[in-house]
N, C-alpha and C. Protein backbone atom coordinates (compact mmCIF):
# COMPACT_ATOMS: atom_id res chain seq x y z
N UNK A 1 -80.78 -72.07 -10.33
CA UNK A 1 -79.91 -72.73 -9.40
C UNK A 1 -80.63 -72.87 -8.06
N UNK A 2 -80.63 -74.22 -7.75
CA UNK A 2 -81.57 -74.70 -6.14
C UNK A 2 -80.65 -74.22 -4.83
N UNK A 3 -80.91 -73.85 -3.77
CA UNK A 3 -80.43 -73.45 -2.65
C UNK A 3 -78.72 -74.75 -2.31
N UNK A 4 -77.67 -74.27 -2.38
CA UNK A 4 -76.89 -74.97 -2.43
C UNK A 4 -76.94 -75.91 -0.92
N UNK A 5 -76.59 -77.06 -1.45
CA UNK A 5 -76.70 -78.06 -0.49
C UNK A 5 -75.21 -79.07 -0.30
N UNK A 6 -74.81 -79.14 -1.22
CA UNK A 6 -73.23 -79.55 -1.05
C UNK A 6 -72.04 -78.55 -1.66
N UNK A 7 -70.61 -79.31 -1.21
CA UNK A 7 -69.69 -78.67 -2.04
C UNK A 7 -69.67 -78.36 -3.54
N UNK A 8 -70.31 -79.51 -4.44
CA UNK A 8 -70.12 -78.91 -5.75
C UNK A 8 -71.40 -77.73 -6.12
N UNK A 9 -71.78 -77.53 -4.59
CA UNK A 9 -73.15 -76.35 -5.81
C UNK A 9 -72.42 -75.30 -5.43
N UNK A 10 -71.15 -75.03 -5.04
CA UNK A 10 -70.28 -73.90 -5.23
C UNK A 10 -69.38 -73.62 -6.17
N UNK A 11 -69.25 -72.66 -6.67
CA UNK A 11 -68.58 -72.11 -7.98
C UNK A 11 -67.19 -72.82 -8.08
N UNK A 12 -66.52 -73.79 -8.86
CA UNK A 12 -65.72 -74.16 -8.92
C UNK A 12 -64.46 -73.67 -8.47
N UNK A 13 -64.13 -71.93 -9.08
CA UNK A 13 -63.66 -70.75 -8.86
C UNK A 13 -62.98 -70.81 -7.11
N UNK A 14 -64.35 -70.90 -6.38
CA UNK A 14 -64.41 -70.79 -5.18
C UNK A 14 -63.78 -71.98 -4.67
N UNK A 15 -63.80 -73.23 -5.11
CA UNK A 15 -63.42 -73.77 -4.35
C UNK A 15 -62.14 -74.56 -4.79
N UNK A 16 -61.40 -74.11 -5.85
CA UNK A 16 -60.14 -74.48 -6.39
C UNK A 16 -59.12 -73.64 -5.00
N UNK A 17 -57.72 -74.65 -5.49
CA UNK A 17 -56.85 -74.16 -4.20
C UNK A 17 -56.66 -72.91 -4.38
N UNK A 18 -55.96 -72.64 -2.94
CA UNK A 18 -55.34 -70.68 -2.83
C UNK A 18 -54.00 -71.06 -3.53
N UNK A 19 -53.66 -69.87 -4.38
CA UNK A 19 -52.85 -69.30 -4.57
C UNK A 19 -51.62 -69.32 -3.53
N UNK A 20 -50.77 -69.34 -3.04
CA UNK A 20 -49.33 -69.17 -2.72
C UNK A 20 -48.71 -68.02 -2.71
N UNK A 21 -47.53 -69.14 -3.95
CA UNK A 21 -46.74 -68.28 -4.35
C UNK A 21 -46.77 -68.52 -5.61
N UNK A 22 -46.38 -67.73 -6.49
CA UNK A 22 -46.06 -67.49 -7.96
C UNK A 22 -44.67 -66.95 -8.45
N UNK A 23 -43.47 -67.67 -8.88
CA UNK A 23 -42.52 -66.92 -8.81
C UNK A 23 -42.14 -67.44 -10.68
N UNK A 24 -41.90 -66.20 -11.45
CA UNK A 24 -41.43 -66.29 -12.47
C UNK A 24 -40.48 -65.89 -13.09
N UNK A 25 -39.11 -66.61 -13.56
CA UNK A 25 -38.11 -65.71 -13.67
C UNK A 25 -37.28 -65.73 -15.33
N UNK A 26 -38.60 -66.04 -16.05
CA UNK A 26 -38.44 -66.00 -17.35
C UNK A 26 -37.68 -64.85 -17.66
N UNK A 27 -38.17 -63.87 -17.40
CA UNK A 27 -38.10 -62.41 -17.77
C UNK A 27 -36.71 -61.51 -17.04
N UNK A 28 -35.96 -62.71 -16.84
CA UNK A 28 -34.47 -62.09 -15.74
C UNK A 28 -33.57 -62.08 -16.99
N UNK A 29 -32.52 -61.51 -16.89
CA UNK A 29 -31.56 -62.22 -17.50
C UNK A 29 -30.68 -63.62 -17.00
N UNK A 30 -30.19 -64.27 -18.09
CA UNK A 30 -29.37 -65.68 -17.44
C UNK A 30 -28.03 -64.89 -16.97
N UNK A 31 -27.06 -64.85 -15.80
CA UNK A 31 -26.11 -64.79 -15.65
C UNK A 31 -26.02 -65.66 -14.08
N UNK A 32 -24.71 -65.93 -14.13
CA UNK A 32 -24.15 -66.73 -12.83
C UNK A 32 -25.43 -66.54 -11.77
N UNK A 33 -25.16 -65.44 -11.05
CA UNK A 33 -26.63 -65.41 -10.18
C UNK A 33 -27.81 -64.97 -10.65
N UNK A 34 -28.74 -65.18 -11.92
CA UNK A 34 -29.73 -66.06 -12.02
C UNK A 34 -29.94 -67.42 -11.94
N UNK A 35 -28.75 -67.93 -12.20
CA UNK A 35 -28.69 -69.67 -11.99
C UNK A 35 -28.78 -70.05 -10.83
N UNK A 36 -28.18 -69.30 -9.43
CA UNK A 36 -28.26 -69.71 -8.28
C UNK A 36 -29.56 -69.10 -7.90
N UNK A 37 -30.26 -68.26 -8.87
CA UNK A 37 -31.79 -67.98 -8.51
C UNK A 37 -32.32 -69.42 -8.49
N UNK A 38 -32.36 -69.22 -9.66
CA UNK A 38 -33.21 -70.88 -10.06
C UNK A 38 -33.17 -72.09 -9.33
N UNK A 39 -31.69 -72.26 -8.58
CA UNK A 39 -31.03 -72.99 -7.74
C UNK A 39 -32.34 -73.07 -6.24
N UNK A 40 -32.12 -71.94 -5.82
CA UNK A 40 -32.86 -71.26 -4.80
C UNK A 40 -34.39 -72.02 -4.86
N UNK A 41 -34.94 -71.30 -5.96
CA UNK A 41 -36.08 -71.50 -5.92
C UNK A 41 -36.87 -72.83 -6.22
N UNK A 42 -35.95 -73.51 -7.12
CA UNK A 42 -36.18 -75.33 -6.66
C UNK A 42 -36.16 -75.58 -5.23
N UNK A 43 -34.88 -75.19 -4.35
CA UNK A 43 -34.80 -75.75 -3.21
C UNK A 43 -36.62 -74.67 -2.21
N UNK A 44 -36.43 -74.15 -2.55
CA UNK A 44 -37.87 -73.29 -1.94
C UNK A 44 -38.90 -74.18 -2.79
N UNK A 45 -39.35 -74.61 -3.81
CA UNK A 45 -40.13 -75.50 -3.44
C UNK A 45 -40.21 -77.07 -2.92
N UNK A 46 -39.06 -77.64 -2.69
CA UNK A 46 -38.79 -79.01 -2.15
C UNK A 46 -39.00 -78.29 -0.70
N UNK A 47 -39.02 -77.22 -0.27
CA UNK A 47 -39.22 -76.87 1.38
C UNK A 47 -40.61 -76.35 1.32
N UNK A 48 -41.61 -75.98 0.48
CA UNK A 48 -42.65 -75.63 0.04
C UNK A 48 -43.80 -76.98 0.19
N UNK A 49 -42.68 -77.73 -0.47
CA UNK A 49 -43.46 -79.41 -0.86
C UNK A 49 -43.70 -79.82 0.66
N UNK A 50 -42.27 -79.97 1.47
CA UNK A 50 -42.51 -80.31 2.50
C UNK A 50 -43.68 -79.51 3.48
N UNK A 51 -44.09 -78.58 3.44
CA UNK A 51 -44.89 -77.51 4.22
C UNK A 51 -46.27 -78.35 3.90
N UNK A 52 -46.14 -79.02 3.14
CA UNK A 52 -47.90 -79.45 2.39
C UNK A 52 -48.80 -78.62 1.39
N UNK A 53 -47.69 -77.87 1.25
CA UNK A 53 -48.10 -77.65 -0.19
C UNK A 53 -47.86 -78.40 -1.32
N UNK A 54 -49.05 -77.79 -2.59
CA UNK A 54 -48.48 -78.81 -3.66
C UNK A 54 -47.83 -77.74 -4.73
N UNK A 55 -46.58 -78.08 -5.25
CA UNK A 55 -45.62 -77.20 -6.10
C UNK A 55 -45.83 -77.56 -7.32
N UNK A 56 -46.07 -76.65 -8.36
CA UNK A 56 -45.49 -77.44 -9.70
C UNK A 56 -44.84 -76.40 -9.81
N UNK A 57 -43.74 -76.86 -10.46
CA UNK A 57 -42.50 -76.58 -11.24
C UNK A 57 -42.72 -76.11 -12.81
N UNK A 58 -42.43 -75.20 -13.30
CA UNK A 58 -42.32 -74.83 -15.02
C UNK A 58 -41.37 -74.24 -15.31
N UNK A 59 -39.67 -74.92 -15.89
CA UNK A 59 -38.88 -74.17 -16.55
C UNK A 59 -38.58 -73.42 -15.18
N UNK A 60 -38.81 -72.01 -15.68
CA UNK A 60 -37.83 -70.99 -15.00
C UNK A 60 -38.89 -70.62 -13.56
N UNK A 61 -39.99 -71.05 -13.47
CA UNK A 61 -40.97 -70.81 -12.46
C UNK A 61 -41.27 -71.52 -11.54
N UNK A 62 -42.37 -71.11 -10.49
CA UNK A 62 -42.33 -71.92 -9.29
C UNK A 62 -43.92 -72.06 -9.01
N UNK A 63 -44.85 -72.50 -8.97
CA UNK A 63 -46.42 -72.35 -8.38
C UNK A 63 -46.30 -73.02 -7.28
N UNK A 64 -46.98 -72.39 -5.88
CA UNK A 64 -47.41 -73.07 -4.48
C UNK A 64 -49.03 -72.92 -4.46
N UNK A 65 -49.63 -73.29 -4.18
CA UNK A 65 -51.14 -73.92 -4.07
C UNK A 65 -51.23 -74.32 -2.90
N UNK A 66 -52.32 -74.58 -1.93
CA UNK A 66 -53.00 -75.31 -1.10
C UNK A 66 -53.91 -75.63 -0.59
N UNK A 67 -54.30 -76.85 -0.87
CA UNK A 67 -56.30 -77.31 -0.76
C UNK A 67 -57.23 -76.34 -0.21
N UNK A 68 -57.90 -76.38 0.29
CA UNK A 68 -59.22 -75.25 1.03
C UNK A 68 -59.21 -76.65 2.00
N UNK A 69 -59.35 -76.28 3.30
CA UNK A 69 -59.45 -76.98 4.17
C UNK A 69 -61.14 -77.47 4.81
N UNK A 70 -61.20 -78.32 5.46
CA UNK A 70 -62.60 -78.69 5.56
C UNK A 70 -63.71 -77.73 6.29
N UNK A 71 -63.03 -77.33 7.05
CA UNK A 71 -63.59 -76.02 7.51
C UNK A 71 -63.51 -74.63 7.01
N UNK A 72 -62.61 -74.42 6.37
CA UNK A 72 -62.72 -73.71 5.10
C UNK A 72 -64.00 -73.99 4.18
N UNK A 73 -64.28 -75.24 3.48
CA UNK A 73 -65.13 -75.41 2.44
C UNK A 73 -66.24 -75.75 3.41
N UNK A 74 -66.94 -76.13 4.60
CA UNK A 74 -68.31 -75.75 5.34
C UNK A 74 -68.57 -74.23 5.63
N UNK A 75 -67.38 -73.34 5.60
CA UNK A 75 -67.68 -71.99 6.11
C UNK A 75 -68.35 -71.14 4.69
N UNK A 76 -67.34 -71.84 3.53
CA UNK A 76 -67.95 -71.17 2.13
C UNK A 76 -69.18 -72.12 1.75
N UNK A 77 -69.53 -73.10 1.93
CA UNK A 77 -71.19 -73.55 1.82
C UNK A 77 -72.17 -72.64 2.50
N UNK A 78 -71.62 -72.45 3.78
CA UNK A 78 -72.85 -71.94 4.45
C UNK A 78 -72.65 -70.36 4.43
N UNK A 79 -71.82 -69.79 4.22
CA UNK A 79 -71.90 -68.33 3.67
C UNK A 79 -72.95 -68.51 1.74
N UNK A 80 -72.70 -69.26 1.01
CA UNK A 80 -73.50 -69.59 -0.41
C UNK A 80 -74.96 -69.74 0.29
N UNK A 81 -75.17 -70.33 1.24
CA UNK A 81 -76.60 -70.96 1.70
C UNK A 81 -77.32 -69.69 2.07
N UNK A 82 -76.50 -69.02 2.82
CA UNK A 82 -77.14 -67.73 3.64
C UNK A 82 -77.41 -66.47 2.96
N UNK A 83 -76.54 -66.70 1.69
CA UNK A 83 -76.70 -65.50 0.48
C UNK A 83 -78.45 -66.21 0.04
N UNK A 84 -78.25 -67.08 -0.71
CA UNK A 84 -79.27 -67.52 -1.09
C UNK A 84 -80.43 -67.52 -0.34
N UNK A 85 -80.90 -67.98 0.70
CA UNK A 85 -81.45 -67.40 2.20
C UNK A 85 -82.12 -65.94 1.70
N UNK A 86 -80.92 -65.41 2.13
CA UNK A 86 -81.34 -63.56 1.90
C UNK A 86 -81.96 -63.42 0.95
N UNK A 87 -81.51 -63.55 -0.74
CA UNK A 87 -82.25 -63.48 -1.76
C UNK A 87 -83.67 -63.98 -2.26
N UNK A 88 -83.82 -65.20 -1.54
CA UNK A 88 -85.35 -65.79 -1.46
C UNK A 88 -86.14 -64.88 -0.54
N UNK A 89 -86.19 -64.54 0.26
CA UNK A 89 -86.49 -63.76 1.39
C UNK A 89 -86.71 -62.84 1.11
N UNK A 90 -85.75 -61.61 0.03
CA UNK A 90 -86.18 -59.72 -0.33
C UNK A 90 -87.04 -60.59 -1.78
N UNK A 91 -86.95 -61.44 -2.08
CA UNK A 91 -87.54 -62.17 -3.33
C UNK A 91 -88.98 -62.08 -2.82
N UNK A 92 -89.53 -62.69 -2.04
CA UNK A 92 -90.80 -62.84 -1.47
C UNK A 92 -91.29 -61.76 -0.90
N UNK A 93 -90.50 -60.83 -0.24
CA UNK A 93 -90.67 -59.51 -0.11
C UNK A 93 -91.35 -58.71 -1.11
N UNK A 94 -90.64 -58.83 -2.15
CA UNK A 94 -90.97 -57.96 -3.38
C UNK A 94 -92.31 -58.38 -3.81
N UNK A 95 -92.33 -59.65 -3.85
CA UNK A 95 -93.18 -59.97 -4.32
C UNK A 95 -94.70 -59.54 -3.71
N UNK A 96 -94.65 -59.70 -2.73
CA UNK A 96 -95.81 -59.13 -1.69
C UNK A 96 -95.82 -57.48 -1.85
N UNK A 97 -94.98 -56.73 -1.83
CA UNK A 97 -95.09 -55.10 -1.76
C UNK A 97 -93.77 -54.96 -2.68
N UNK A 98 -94.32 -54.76 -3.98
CA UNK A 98 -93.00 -54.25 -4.63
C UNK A 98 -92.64 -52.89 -4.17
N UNK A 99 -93.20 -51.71 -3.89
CA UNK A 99 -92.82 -50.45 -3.55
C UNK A 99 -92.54 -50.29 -2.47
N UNK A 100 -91.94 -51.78 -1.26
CA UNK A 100 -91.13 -51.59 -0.51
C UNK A 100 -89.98 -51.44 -0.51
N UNK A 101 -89.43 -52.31 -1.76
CA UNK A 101 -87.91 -51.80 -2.09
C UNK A 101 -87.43 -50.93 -3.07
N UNK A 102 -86.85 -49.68 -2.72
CA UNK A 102 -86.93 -48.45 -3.50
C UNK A 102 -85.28 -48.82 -3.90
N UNK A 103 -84.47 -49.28 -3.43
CA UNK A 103 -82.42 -49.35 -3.99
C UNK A 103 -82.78 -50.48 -5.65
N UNK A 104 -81.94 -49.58 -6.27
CA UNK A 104 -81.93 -50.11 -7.42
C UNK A 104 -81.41 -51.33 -7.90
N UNK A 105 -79.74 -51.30 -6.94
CA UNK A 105 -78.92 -52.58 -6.85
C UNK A 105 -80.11 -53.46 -6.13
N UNK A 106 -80.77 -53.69 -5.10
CA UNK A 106 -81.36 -54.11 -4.37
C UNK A 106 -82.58 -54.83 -5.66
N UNK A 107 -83.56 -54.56 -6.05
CA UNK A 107 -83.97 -54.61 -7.62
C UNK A 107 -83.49 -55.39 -8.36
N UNK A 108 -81.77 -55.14 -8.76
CA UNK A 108 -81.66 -56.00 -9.64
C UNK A 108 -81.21 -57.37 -9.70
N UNK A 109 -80.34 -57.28 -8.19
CA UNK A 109 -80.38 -58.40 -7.21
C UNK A 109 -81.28 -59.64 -7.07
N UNK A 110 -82.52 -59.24 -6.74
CA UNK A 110 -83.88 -60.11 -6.60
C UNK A 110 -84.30 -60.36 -8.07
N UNK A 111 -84.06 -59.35 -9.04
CA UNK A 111 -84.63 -60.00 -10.56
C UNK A 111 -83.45 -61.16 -10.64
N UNK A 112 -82.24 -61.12 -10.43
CA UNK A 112 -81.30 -62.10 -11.16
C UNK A 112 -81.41 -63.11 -10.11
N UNK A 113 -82.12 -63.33 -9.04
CA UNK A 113 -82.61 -64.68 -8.24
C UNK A 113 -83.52 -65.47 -8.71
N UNK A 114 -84.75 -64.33 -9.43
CA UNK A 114 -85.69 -65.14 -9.50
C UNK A 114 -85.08 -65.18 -11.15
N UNK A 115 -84.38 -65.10 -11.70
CA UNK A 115 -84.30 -65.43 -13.13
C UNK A 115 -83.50 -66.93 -13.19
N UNK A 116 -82.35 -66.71 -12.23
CA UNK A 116 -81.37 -67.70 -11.81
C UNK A 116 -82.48 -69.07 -11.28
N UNK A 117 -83.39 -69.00 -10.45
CA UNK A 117 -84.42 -69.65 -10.18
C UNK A 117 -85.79 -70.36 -10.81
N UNK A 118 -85.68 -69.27 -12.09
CA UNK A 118 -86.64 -69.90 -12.63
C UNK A 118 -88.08 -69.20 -12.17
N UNK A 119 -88.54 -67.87 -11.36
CA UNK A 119 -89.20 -68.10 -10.75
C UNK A 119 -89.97 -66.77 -11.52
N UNK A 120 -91.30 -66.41 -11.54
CA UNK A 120 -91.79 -64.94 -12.31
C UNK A 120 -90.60 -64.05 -12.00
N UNK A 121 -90.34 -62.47 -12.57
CA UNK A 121 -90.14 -61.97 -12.38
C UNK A 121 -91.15 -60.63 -11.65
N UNK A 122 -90.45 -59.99 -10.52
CA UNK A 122 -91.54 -58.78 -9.78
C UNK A 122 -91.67 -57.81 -10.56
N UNK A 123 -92.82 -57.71 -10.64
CA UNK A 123 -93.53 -56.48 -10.92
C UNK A 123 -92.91 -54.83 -10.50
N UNK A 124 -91.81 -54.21 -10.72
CA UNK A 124 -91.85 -53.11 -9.87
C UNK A 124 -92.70 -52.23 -10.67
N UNK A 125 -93.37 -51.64 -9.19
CA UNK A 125 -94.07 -50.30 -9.66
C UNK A 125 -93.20 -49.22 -10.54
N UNK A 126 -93.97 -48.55 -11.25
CA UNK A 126 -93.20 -47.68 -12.44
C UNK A 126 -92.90 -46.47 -11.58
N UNK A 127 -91.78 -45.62 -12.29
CA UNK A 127 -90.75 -44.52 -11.66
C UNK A 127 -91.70 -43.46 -11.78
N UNK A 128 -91.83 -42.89 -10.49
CA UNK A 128 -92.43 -41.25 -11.21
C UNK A 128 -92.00 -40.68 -11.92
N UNK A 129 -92.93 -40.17 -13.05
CA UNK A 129 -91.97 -38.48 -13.92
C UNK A 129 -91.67 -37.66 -13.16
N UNK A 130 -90.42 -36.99 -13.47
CA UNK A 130 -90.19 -35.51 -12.94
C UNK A 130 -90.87 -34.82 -13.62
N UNK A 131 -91.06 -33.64 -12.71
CA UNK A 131 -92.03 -32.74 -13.51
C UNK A 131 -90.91 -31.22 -13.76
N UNK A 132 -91.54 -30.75 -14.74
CA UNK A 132 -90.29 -29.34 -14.98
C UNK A 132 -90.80 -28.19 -14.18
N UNK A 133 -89.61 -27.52 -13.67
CA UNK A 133 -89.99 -26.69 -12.84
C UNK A 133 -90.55 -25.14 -13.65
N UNK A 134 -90.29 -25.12 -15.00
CA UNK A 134 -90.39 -24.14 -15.78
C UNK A 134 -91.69 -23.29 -15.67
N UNK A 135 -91.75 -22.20 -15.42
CA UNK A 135 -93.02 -21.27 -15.70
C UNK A 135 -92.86 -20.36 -16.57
């Protein structure tokens, strides 16, 4: 994966709408006031709808959603850019002095860049043996 440069070189995940609300009332029983639940919660999303959110409706449920805003989706590009940044960077690091980076997470980090990349994998220097203290 190349250093992200637009919106789609971000994880789809990331950039699908937020979450809301979620209201499900399958699992109620039906009596008089569950119906004026249901009642309710239509009218909460026609006031939902109006807010600019987008509602879908299912049966006994309610979903609220709402876009990622434009400054929202430049702030998550350039947080993706700056990860990537970092990782090229302890990447080239390693590469020059592998027995500068001794953290293990740190290690496996830079292998799954340059694997993700396409690029050799580093050389780390091998672990010392322990030695037994036994006499």
């Amino acid at each position: 994966m190349a250093r992200p440069s637009s919106f789609s070189d971000v994880d789809a995940w990331r950039r699908s709408d937020d979450n809301i609300a979620s209201i499900d009332l399958t699992s109620v029983e039906l009596s008089a006031k569950t119906a004026l639940v249901y009642v309710k919660v239509a009218e909460l999303g026609e006031l939902l709808e109006a807010c600019g959110l987008k509602v879908e409706m299912s049966g006994a449920g309610l979903k609220a959603t709402r876009a990622k805003s434009p400054l929202e989706l430049t702030r998550m590009l350039e947080a993706e850019q700056k990860s990537w940044d970092e990782a090229r960077k302890k990447y080239l690091e390693a590469i020059q002095d592998p027995a500068s980076i001794e953290n293990d997470w740190l290690r496996q980090s830079i292998d799954r860049h340059a694997k993700n990349e396409g690029m050799p994998p580093v050389e780390w220097p091998a672990e010392p043996e322990e030695e037994d203290d036994e006499d």
